[in-house]
Protein backbone atom coordinates (compact mmCIF):
# COMPACT_ATOMS: atom_id res chain seq x y z
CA UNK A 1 0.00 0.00 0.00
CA UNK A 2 0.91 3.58 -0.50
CA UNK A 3 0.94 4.78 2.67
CA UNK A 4 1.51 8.37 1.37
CA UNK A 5 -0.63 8.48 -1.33
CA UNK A 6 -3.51 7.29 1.41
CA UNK A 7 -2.87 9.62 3.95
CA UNK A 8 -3.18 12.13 1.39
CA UNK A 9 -6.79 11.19 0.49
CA UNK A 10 -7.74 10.76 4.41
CA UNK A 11 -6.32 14.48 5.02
CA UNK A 12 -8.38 15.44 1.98
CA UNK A 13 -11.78 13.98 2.86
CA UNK A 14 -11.10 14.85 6.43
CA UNK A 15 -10.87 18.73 5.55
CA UNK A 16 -13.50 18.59 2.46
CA UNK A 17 -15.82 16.71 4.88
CA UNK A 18 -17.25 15.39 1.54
CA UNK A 19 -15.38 12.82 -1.15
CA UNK A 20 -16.67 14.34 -4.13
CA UNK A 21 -14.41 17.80 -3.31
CA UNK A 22 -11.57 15.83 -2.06
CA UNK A 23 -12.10 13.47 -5.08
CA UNK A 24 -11.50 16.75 -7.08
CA UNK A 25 -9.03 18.84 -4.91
CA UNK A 26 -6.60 15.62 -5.34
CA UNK A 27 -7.46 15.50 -8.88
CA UNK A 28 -8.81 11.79 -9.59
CA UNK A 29 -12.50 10.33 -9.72
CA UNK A 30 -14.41 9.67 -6.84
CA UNK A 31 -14.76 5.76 -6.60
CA UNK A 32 -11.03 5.08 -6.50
CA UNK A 33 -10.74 7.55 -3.68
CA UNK A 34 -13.47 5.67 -1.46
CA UNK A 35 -11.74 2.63 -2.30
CA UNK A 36 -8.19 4.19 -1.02
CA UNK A 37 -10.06 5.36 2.09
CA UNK A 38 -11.71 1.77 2.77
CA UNK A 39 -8.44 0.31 2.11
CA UNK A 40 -7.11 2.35 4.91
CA UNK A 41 -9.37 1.53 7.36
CA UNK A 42 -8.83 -2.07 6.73
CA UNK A 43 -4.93 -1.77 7.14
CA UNK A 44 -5.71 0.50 10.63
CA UNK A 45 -8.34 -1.79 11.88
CA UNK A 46 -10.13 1.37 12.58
CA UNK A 47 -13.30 3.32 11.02
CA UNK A 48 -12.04 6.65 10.12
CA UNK A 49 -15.88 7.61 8.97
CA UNK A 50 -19.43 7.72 9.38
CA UNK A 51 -21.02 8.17 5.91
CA UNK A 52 -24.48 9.19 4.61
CA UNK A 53 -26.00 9.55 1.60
CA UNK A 54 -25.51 13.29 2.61
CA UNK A 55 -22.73 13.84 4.53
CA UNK A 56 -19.46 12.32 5.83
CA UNK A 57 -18.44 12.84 9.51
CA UNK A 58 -15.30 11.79 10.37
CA UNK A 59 -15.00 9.38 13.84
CA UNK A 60 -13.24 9.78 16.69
CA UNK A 61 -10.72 7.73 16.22
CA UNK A 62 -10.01 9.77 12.39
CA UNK A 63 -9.86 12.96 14.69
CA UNK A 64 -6.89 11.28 16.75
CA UNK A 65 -5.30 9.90 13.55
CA UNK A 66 -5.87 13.31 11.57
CA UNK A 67 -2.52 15.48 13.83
CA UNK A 68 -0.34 12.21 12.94
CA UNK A 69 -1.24 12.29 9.33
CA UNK A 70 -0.73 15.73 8.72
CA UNK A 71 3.39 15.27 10.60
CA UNK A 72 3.98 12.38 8.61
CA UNK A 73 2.94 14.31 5.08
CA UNK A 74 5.09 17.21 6.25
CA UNK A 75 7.46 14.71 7.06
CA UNK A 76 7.21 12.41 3.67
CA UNK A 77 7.42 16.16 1.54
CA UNK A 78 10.58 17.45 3.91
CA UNK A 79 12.30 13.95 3.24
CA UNK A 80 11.92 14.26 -0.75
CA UNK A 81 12.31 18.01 -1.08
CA UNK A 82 16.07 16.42 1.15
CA UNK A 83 16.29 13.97 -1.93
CA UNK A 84 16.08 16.62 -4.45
CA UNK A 85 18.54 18.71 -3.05
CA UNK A 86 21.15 15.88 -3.10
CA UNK A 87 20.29 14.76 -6.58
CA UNK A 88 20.79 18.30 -7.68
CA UNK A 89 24.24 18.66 -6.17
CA UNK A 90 22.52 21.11 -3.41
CA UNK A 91 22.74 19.50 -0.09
CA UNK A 92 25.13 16.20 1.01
CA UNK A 93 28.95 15.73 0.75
CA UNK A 94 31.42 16.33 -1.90
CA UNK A 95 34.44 14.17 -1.92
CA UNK A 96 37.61 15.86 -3.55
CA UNK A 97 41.07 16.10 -4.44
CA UNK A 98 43.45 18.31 -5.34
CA UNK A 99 47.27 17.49 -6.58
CA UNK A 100 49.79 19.09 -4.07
CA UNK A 101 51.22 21.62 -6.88
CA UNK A 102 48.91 24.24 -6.25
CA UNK A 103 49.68 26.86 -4.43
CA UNK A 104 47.54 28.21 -1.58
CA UNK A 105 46.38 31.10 -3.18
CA UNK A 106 44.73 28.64 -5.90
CA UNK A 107 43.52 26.90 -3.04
CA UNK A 108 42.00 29.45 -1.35
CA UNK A 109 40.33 30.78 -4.13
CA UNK A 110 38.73 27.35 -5.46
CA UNK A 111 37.10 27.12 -1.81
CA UNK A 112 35.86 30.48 -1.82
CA UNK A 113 34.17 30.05 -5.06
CA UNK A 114 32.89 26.65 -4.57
CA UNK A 115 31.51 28.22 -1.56
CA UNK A 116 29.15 30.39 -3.03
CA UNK A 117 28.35 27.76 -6.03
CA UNK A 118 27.14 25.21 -3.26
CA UNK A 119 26.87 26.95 0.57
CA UNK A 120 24.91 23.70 1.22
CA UNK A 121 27.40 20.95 0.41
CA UNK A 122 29.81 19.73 2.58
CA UNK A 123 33.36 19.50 1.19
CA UNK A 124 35.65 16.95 1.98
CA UNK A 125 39.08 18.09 0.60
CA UNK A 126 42.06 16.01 -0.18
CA UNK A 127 45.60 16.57 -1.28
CA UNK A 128 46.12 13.59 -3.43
CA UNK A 129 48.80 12.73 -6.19
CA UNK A 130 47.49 12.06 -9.44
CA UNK A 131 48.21 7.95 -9.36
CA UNK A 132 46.16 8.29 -5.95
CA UNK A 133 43.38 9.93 -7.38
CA UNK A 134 43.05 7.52 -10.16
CA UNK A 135 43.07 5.11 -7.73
CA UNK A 136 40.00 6.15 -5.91
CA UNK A 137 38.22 7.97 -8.47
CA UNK A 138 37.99 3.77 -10.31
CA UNK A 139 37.03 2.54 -6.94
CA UNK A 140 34.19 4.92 -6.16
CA UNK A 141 35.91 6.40 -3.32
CA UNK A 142 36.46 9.90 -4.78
CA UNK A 143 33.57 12.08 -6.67
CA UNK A 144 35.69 14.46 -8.25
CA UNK A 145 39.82 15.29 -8.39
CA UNK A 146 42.23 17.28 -10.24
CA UNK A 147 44.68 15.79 -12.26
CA UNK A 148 48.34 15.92 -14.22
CA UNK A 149 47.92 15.03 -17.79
CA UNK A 150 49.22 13.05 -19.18
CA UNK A 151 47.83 9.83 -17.64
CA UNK A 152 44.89 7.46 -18.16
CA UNK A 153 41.33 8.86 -18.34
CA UNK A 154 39.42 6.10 -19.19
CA UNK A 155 36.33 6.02 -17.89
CA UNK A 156 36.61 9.38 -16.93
CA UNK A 157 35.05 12.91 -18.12
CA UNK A 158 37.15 15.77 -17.83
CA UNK A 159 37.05 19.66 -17.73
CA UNK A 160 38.64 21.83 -19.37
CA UNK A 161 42.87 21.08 -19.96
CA UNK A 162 44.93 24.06 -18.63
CA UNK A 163 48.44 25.41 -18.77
CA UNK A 164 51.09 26.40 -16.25
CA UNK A 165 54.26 26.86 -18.23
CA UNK A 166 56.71 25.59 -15.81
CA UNK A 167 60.16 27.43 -14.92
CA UNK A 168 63.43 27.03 -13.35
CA UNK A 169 64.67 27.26 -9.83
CA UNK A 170 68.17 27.61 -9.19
CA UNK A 171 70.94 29.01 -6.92
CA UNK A 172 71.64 32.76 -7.28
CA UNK A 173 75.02 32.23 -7.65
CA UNK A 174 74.68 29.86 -10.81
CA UNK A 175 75.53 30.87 -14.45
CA UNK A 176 72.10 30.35 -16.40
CA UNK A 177 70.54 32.79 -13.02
CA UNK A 178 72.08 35.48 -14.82
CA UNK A 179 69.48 34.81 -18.19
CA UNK A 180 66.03 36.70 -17.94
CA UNK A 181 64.85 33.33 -20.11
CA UNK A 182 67.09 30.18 -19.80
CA UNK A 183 67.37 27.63 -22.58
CA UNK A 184 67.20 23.70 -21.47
CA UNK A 185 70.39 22.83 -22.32
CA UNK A 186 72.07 25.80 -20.05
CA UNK A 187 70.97 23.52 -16.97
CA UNK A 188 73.43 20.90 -18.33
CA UNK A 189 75.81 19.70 -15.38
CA UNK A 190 72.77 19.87 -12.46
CA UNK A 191 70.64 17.40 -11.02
CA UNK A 192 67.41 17.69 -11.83
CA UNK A 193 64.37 17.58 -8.37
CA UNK A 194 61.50 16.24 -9.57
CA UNK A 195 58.79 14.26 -7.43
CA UNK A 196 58.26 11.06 -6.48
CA UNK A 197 57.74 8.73 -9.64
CA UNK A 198 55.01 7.06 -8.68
CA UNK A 199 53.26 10.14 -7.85
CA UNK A 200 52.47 10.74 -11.63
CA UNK A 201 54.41 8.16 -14.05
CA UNK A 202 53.41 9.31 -17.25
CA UNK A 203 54.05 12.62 -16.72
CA UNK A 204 57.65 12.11 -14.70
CA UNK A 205 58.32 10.53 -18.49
CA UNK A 206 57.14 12.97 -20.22
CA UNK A 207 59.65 15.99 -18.47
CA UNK A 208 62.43 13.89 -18.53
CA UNK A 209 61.44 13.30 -22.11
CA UNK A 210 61.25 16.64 -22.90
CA UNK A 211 64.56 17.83 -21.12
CA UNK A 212 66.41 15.48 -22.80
CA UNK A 213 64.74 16.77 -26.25
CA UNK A 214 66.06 20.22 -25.34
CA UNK A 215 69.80 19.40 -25.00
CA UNK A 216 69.49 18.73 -20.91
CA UNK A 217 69.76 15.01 -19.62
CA UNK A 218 70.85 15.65 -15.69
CA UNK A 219 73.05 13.60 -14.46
CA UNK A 220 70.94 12.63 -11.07
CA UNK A 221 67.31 12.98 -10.32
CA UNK A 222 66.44 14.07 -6.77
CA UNK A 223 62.64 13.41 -5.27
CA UNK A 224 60.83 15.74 -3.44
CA UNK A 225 57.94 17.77 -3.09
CA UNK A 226 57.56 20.39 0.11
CA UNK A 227 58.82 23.81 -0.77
CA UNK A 228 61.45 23.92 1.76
CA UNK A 229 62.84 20.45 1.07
CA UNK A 230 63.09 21.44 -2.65
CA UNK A 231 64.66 24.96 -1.48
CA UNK A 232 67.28 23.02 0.52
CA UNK A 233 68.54 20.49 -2.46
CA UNK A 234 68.92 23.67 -4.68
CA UNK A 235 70.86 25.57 -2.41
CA UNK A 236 73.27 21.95 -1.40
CA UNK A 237 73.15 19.81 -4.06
CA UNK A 238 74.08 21.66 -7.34
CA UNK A 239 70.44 20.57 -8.13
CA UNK A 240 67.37 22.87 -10.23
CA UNK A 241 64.25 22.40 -9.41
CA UNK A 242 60.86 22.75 -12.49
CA UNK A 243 58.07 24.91 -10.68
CA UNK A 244 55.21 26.87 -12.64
CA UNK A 245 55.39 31.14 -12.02
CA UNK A 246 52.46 31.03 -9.15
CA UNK A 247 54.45 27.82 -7.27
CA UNK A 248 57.92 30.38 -6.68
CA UNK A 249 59.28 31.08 -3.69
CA UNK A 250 58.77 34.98 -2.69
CA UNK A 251 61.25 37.10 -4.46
CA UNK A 252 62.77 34.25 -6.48
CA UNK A 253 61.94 35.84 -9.82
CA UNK A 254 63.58 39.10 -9.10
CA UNK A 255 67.08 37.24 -7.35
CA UNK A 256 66.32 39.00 -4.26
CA UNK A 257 67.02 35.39 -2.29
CA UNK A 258 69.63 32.83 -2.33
CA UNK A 259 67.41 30.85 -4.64
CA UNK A 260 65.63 32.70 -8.21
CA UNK A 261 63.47 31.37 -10.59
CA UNK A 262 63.79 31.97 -14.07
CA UNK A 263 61.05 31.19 -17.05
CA UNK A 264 62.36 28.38 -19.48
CA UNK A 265 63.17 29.61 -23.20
CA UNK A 266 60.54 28.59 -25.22
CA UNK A 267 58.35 27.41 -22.70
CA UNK A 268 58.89 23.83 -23.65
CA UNK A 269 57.25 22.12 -20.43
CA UNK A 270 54.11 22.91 -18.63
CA UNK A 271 51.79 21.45 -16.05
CA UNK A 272 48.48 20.27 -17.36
CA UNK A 273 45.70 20.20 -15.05
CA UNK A 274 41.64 19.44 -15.41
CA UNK A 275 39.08 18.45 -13.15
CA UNK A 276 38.37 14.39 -14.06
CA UNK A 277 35.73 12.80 -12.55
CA UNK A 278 33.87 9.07 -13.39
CA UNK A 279 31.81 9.04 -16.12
CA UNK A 280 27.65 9.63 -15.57
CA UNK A 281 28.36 10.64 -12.12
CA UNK A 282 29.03 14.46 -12.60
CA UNK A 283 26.22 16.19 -10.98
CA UNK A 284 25.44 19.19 -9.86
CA UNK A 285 28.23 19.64 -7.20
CA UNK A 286 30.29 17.85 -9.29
CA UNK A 287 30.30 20.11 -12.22
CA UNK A 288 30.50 23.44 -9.60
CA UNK A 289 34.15 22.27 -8.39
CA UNK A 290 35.45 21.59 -11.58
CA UNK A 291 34.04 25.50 -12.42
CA UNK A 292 35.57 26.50 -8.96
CA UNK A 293 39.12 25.13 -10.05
CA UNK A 294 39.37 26.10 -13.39
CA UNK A 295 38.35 29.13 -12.91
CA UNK A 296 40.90 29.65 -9.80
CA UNK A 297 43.37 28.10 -11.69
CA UNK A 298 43.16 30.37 -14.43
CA UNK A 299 42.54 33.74 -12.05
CA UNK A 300 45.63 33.19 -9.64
CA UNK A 301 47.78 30.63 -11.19
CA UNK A 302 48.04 32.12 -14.64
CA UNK A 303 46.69 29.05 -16.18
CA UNK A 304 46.00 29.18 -19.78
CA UNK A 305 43.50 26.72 -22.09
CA UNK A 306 46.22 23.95 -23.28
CA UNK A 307 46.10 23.07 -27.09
CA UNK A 308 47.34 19.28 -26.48
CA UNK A 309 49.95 18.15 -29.44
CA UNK A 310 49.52 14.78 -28.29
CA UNK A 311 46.03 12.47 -26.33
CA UNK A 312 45.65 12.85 -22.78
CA UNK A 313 44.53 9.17 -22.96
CA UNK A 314 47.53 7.11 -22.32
CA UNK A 315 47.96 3.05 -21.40
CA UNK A 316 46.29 2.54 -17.81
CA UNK A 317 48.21 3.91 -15.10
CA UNK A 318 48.65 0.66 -13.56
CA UNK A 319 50.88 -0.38 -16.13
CA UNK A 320 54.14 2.53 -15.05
CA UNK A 321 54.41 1.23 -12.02
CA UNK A 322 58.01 -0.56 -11.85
């Protein structure tokens, strides 16, 4: 039986005090809607009322019935207008990721945005390599990320592909600091910082790739990832370090610290970033981050709208792993 619907036609005859205007206030004929009301009383066990060829008067027991009805409509109409706001994205919890290359100012301003796009949602963030978001994102555990391309997007839908060109850090002392643009093969002689491997495997490939191309194959590559870690190597290990403009340590483009950054000539490598999530499961919320992070990406990174030279879908991730 459908409780609801009954209720509904009890409430209606209850306050019409006659079937043939509740029959029409619910829109539907009037036989069905004595047979819904009969069928209720049968469930209940109880007579909810007294009819006449005249009039209907509902019981005593349909009085002390009537309050409870009325709460558990409210109730039934509160619990699907709840529905509707999580099937449009409006209400419920949003589980994200974001790759630890962004700065906090990009950061900051996806939140903020997303904030206003969906003050409802809750927001569970996390910093996630791009391996670790594939990971989840294929096992359900993960709405919505941002990756590195390239990698594997199968089964995936993605935003929007952006750019950060990607410059050099390096010591202030060092010959190519003295360059306003420097050329690959000037970094010749250095170890190259890079992180982890297995963080992103296509795209370790693809730099080292792409150094080489330009003249530069270092002789050593360091891991790591936190800013001051990556500060330190530069500064001990005759090491240079690939970071995009809005990822710089303050002052580094001007050489007013021991470490500078300097824009590569020809802007030959880039980070490539877009919101992925799993296919026919971007809703609402969904499709608000990947708005939020594009658009922050491209507001305080400096992130531009890539023209790819080569797919973004490459052979399963699974497969780089050594």
């Amino acid at each position: 039986m459908d409780l609801v619907r009954h209720l509904e036609c009890f409430v209606a005859v209850a306050e019409e005090s006659h079937f043939g205007r509740a029959a029409a206030r619910l829109g539907m004929a009037q036989p069905p809607l004595s047979q819904r009301i009969q069928r209720l009383e049968r469930e209940l066990g109880v007579r909810l009322f007294e009819r006449t060829s005249r009039q209907v008067t509902i019981t005593e027991a349909g009085r002390l019935l009537l309050a409870e009805a009325r709460e558990l409509l409210a109730r039934s109409e509160s619990f699907l207008a709840t529905a509707r706001r999580v099937r449009s994205g409006e209400t419920g919890l949003l589980r994200a990721a974001l790759p630890p290359d962004l700065s906090g100012e990009t950061v900051a301003a996806l939140l903020a945005d997303f904030g206003r796009r969906r003050s409802g949602l809750e927001l569970e963030l996390h910093e996630l390599s791009t391996a670790q978001q594939l990971d989840r994102l294929a096992a359900h555990e993960l709405d919505v990320g941002v990756v590195n391309h390239p990698c594997d997007v199968s089964g995936l839908e993605l935003g929007p592909v952006l750019r950060r060109e990607l410059g050099v850090l390096l010591p202030r002392g060092a010959a190519p600091a003295r360059l306003d643009e420097v050329p690959l093969v000037a970094l010749t002689g250095y170890d190259l910082i890079l992180f982890p491997r297995a963080a992103a495997p296509a795209l370790y490939d693809d730099l080292l790739t792409t150094c080489a191309r330009g003249g530069y194959t270092p002789a050593a590559v360091r891991h790591g990832q936190g800013a001051s870690f990556v500060r330190g190597l530069v500064l001990s290990a005759s090491a240079v370090a690939l970071c995009p403009r809005d990822a710089r340590p303050p002052g580094a483009e001007g050489g007013d610290q021991d470490v500078v950054w300097r824009p590569l000539t020809g802007a030959p490598l880039a980070w490539r970033h877009s919101a992925a999530w799993p296919k026919g499961r971007g809703d609402a919320a969904v499709h608000a981050f990947a708005e939020a992070a594009t658009l922050a990406l491209r507001t305080t990174a400096g992130a531009t709208p890539d023209t790819p030279t080569r797919p973004l879908h490459l052979r399963p991730a699974s497969e780089y792993w050594l």
